[in-house]
Protein backbone atom coordinates (compact mmCIF):
# COMPACT_ATOMS: atom_id res chain seq x y z
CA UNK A 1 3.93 -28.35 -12.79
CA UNK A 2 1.89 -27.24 -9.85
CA UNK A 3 4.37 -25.23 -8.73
CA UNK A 4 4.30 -23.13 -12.37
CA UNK A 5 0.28 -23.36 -11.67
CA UNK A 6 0.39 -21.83 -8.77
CA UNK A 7 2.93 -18.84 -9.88
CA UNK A 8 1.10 -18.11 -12.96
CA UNK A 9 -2.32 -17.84 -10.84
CA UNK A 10 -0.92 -15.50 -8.36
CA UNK A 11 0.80 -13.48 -10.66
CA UNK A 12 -2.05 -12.64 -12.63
CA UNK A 13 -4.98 -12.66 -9.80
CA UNK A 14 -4.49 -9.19 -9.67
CA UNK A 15 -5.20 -8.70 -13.58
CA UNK A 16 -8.02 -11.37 -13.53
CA UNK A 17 -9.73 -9.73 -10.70
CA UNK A 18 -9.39 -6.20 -11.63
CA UNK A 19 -10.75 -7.32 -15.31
CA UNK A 20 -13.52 -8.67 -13.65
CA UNK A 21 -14.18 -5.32 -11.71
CA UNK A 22 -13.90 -3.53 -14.86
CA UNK A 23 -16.52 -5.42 -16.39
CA UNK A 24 -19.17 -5.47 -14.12
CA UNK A 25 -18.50 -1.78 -14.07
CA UNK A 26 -18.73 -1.27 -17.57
CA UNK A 27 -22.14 -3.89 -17.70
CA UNK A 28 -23.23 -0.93 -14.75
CA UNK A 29 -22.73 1.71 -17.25
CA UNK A 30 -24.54 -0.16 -20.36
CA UNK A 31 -27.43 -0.96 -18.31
CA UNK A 32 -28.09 2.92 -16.50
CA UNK A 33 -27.23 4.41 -20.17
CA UNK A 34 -30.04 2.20 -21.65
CA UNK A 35 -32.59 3.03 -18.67
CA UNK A 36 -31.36 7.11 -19.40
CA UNK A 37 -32.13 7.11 -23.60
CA UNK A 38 -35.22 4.83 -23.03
CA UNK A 39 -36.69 7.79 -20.70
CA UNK A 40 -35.98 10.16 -23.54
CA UNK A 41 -34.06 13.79 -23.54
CA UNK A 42 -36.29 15.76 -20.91
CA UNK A 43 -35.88 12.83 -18.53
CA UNK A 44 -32.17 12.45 -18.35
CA UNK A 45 -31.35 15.21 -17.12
CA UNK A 46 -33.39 14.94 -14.31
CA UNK A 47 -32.26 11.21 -13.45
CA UNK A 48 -28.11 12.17 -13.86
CA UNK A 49 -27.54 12.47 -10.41
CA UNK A 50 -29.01 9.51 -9.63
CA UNK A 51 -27.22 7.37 -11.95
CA UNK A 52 -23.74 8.73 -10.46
CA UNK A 53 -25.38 7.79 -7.09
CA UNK A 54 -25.90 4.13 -8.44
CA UNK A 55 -22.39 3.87 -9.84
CA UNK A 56 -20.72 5.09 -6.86
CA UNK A 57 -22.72 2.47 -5.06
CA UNK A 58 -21.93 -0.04 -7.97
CA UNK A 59 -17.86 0.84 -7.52
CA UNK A 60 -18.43 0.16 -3.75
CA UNK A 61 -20.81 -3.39 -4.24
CA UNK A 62 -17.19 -4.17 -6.95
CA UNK A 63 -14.84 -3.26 -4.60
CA UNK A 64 -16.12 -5.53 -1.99
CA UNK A 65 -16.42 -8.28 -4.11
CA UNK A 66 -13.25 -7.58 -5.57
CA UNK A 67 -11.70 -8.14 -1.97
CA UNK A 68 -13.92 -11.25 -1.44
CA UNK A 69 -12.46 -12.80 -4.38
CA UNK A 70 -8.96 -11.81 -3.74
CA UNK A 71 -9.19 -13.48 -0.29
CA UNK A 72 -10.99 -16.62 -1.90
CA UNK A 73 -8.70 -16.85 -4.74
CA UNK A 74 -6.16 -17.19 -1.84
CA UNK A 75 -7.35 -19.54 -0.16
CA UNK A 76 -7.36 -21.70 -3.33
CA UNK A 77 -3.48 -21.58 -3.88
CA UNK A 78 -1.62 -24.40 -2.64
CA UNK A 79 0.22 -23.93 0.69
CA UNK A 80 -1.60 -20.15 1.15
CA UNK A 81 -1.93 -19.42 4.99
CA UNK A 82 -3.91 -16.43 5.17
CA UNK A 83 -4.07 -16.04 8.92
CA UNK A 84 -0.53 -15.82 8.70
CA UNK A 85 -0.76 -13.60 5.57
CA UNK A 86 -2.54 -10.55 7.76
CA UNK A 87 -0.40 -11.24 10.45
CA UNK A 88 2.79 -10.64 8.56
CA UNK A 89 0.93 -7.44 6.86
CA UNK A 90 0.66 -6.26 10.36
CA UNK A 91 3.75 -6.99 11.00
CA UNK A 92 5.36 -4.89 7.83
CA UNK A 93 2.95 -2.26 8.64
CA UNK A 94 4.95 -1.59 12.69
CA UNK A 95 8.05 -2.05 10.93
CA UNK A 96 7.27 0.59 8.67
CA UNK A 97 5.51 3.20 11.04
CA UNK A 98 9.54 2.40 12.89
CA UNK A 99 11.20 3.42 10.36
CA UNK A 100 9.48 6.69 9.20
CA UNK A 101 8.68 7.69 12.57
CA UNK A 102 12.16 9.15 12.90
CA UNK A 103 11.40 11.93 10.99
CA UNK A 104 9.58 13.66 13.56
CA UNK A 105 13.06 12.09 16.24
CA UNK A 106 15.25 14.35 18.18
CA UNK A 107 17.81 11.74 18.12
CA UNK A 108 20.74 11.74 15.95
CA UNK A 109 21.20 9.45 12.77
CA UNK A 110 23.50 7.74 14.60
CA UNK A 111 21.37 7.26 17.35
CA UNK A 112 18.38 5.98 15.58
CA UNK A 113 21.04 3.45 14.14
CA UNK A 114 21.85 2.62 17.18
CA UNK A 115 18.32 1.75 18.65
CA UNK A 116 16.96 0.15 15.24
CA UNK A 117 19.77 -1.94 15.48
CA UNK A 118 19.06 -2.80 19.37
CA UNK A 119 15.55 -3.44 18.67
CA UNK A 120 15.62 -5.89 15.32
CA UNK A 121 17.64 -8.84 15.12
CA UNK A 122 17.41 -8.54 11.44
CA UNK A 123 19.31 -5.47 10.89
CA UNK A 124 23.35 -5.04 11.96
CA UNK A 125 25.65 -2.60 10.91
CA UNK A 126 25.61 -3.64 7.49
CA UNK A 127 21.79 -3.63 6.72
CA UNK A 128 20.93 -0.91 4.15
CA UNK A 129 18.30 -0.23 6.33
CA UNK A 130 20.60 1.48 9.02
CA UNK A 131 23.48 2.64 6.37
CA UNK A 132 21.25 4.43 3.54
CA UNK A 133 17.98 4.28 4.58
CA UNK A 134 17.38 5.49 7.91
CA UNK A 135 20.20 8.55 7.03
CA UNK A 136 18.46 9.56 3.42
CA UNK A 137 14.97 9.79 5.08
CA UNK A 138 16.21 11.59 8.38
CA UNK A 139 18.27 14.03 6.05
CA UNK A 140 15.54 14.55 3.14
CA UNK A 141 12.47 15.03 6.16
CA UNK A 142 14.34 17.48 8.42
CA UNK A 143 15.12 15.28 11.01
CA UNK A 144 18.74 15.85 11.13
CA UNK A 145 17.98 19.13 12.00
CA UNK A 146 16.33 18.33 15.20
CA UNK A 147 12.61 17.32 14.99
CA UNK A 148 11.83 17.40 11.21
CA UNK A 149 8.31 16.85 9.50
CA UNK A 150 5.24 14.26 11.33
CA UNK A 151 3.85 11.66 9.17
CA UNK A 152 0.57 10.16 9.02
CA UNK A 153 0.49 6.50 6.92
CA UNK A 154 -2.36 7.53 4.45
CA UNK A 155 -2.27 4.81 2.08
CA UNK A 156 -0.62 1.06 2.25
CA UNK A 157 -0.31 -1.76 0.13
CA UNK A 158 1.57 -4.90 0.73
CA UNK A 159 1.23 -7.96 -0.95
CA UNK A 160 2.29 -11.42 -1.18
CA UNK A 161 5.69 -11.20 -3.50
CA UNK A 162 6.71 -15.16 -3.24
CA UNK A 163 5.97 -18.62 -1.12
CA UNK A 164 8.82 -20.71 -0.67
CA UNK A 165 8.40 -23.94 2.18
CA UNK A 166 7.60 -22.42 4.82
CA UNK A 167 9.12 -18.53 4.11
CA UNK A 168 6.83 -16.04 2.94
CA UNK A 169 8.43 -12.80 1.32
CA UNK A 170 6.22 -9.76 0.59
CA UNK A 171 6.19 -6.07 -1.12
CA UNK A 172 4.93 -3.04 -0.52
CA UNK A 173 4.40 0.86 -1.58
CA UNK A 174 2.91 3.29 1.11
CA UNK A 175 1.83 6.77 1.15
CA UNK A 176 2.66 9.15 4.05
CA UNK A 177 1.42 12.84 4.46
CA UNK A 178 2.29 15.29 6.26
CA UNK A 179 0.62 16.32 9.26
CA UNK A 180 1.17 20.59 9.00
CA UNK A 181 0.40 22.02 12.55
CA UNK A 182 0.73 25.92 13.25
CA UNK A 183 2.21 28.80 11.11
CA UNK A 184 5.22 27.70 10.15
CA UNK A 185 3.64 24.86 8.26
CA UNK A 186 5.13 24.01 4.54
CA UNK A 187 2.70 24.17 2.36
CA UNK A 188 4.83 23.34 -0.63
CA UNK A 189 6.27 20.26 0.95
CA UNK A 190 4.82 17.06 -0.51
CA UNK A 191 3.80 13.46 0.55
CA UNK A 192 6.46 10.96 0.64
CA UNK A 193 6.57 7.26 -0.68
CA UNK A 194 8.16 4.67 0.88
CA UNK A 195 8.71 1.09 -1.01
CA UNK A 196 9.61 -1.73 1.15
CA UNK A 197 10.17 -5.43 1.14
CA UNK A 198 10.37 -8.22 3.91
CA UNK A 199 10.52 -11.69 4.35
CA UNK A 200 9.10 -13.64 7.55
CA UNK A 201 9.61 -17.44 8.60
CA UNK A 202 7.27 -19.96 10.23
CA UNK A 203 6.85 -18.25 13.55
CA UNK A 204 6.51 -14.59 11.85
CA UNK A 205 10.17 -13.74 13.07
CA UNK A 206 11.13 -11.27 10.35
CA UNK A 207 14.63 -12.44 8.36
CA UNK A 208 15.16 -9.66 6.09
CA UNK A 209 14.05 -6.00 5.73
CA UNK A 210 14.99 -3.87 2.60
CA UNK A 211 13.21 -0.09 1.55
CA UNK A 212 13.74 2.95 -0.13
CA UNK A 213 12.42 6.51 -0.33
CA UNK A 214 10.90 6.96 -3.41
CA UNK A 215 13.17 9.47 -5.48
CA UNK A 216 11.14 12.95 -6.95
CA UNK A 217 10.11 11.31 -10.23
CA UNK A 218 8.84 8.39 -8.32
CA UNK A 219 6.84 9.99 -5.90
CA UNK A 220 5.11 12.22 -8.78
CA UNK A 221 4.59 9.14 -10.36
CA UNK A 222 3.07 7.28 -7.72
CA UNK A 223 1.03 10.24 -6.39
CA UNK A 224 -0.27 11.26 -10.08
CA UNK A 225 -1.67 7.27 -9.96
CA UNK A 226 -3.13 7.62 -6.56
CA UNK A 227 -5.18 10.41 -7.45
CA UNK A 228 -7.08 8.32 -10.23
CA UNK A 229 -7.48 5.54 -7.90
CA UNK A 230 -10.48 5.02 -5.10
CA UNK A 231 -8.44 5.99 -1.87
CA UNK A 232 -6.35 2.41 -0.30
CA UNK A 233 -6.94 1.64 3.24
CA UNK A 234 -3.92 1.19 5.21
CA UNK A 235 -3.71 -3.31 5.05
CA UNK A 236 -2.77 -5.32 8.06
């Protein structure tokens, strides 16, 4: 029973705490709205940039307390280590910035297979990683041309995906843009998506690594959504 307790209450903490947002924003709204028609006409339009002033510093005071919460609603959940939580985000985060980094590689696919597979014990020669990974993203950012496109990690999200004993497992989606230097920049090119997931034991050793490029209809997806979304700072 605690166990179904504690599943239920982190998968919809997100939900619970992003209603909560919404409705202190909305209560924001009410209240400004009522100051505005209780001035009168001639008065409103004087005071309208100062009520987008106060709701930009309302969405700020939610967002912080919407991270506060998060954090504390954590802490609450049996078993939650969240030391260990921002660790292992730190963690995903390097093994992330390894991966995509070979876009901008002179080596070979091969060769990047070779030293991903030197430097994690995770991955072998059967690891998706190394077999359709590391060769999609090396082919589809120039790489295998000799050095392809630079990446800068504009947004990340990971989160906590399950708890089992002792193993944590988590997921994430990040953002990377390009970094266009000189003339022969492409301005048509677009930001890539990468979605990841990675499990981590007691000690923070990762055990298992799986990600993907997000396909064309992804990415437009994903990038339409981060456009109507405050800006994510990279976690970890």
């Amino acid at each position: 029973m605690k166990k179904e307790i504690k599943d239920k209450l982190r998968q919809h903490a997100g939900k619970i705490l992003l209603g909560g947002a919404g409705a202190l924003l909305a209560l924001s709204v009410v209240t400004l709205g009522a100051s505005l028609l209780s001035d009168g006409p001639a008065s409103s339009d004087t005071q309208a940039d100062v009520v987008v002033h106060k709701l930009k510093g309302n969405l700020g005071d939610v967002q912080s307390k919407l991270a506060t919460q998060h954090i504390a609603l954590l802490v609450q959940l049996p078993g939650m280590d969240i030391e260990r939580v921002n660790r292992d985000r730190a963690t995903g985060r390097s093994l992330l910035l390894s991966l995509t980094d070979s876009s901008a590689s002179t080596r070979t696919v091969k060769e990047q297979q070779v030293l991903l597979d030197a430097r994690y014990a995770f991955l072998d020669h059967k690891s998706r990683v190394l077999t359709e990974f590391v060769p999609e993203w090396m082919t589809a950012t120039g790489a295998t041309k000799g050095a392809g496109t630079t990446y800068t990690l504009a947004d990340l999200d990971i989160g906590v995906s399950r708890v089992q004993g002792l193993n944590y497992s988590y997921t994430g989606v990040a953002r990377l843009d390009l970094v266009r230097i000189g003339p022969d920049q492409n301005s048509a090119a677009k930001s890539e998506f990468t979605v990841f997931a990675y499990s981590t034991s007691q000690d923070g050793t990762v055990t298992s690594l799986d990600t993907y490029r997000a396909s064309s209809k992804t990415r437009d997806a994903l990038a339409a959504a981060s456009e109507e979304q405050p800006s994510l700072q990279p976690t970890g």
